[in-house]
Structures are given as structure tokens and as C-alpha cells.
N, C-alpha and C. Protein backbone atom coordinates (compact mmCIF):
# COMPACT_ATOMS: atom_id res chain seq x y z
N UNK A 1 120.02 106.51 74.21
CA UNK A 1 120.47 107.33 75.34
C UNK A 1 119.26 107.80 76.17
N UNK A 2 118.29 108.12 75.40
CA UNK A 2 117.15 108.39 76.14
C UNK A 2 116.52 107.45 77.12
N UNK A 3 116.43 106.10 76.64
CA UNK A 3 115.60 105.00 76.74
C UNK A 3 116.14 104.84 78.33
N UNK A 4 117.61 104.89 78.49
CA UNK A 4 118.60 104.36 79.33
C UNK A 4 118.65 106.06 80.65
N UNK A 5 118.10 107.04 80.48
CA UNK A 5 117.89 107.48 81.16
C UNK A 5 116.71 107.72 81.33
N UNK A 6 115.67 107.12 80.75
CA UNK A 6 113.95 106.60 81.52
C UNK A 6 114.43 105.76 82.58
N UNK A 7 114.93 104.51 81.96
CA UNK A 7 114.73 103.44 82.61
C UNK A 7 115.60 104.11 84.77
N UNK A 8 116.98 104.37 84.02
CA UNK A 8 117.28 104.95 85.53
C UNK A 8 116.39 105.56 86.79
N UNK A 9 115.66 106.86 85.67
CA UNK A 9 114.87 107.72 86.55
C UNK A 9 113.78 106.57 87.02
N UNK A 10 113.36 105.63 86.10
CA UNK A 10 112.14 105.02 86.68
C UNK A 10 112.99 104.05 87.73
N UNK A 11 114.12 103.65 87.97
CA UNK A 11 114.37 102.74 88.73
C UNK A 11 114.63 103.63 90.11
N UNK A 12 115.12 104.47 89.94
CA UNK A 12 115.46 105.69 91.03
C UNK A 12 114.18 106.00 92.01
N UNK A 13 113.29 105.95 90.73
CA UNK A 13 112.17 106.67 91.01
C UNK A 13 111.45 105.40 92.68
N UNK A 14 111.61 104.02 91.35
CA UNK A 14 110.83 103.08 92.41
C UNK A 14 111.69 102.52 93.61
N UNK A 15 113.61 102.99 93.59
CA UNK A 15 113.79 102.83 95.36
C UNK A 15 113.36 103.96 96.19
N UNK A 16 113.34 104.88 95.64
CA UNK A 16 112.97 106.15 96.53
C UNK A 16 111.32 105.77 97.20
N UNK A 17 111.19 105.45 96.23
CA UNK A 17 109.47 105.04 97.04
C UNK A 17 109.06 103.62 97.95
N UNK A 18 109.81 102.95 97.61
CA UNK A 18 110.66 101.75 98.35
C UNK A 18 110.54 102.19 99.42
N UNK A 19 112.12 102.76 99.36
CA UNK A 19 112.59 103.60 100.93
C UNK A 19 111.87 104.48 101.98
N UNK A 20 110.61 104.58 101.26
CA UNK A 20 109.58 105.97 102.04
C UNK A 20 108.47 105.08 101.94
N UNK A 21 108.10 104.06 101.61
CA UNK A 21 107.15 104.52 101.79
C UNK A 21 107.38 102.16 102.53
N UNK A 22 107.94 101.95 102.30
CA UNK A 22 108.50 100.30 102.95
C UNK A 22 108.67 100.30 104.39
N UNK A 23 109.19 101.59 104.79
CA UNK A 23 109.95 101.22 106.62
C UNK A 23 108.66 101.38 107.17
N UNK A 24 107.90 102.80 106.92
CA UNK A 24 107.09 102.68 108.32
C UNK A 24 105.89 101.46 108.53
N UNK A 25 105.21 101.07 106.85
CA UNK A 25 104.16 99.94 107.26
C UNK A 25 105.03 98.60 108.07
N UNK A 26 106.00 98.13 108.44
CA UNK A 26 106.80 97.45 108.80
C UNK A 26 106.79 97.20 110.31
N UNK A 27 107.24 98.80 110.29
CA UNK A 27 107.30 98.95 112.08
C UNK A 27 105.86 99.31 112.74
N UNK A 28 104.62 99.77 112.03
CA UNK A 28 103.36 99.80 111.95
C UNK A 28 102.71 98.04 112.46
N UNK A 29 103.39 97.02 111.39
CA UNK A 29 103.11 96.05 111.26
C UNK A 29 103.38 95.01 112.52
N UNK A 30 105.14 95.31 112.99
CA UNK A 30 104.95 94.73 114.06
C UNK A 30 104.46 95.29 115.32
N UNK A 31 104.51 96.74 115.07
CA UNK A 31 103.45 96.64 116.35
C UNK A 31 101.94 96.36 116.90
N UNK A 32 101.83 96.16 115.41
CA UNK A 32 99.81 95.42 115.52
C UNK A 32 100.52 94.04 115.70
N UNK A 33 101.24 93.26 115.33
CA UNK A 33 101.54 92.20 115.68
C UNK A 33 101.71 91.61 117.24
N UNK A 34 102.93 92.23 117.75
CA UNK A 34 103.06 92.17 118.90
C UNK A 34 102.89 93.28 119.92
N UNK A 35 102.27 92.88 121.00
CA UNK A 35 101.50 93.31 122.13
C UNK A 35 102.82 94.87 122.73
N UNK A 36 102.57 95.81 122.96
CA UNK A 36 103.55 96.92 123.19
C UNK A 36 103.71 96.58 125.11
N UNK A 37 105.10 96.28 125.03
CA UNK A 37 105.73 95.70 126.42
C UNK A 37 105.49 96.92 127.32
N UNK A 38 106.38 96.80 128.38
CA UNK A 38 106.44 97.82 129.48
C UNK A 38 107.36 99.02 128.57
N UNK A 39 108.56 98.50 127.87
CA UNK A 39 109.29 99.07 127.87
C UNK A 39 108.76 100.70 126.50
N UNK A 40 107.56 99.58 125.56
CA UNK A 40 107.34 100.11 124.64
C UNK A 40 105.37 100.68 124.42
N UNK A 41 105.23 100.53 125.54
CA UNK A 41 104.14 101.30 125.74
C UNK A 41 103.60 102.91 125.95
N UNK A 42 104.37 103.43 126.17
CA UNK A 42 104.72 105.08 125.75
C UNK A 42 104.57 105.42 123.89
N UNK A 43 103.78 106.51 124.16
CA UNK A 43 103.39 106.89 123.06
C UNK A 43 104.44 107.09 121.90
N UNK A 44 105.84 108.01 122.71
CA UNK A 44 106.63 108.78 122.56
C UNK A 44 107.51 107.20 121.34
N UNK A 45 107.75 106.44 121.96
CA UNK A 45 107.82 105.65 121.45
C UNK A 45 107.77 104.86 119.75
N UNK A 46 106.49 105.30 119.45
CA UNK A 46 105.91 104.79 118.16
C UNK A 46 105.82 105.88 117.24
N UNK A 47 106.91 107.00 117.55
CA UNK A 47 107.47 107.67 116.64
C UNK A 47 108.16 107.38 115.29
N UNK A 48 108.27 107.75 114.28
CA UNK A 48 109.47 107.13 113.41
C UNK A 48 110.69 107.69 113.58
């Protein structure tokens, strides 16, 4: 019973960190990738 609520918390543990810490290098990523248009050249923009 124990073993089986490690394993949860540790699986819990590693989407939560997934989820926080996966999106922003992403959207970080494509914007070093591609060049920031007219539309997306505002600072305000590259908010999360």
C-alpha cells in the first residue's frame, strides 16, 4: 500500500513538473526559432 502510494505521488509529482515547467521552454523555443512578425513583435506579446 505504501509502495503504490510512492509510486503515485512520484508520478503526480513528475506531470506537475511536466506541466510547469514543458510549456514555457516551447513557446521560448519557437520564438528563438522563428523571426517575431509584425503581428508578434510587441513585447506585451511574449507574455505567458
Amino acid at each position: 500500500m505504501q509502495v503504490l502510494r510512492a509510486i503515485g505521488r512520484a508520478l503526480f509529482r513528475a506531470v506537475a513538473f511536466i506541466g510547469a515547467v514543458g510549456k514555457p521552454p516551447e513557446q521560448m523555443n519557437g520564438d528563438l526559432v522563428f523571426p517575431p512578425t509584425a503581428t508578434r513583435s510587441r513585447p506585451e506579446d511574449y507574455r505567458p
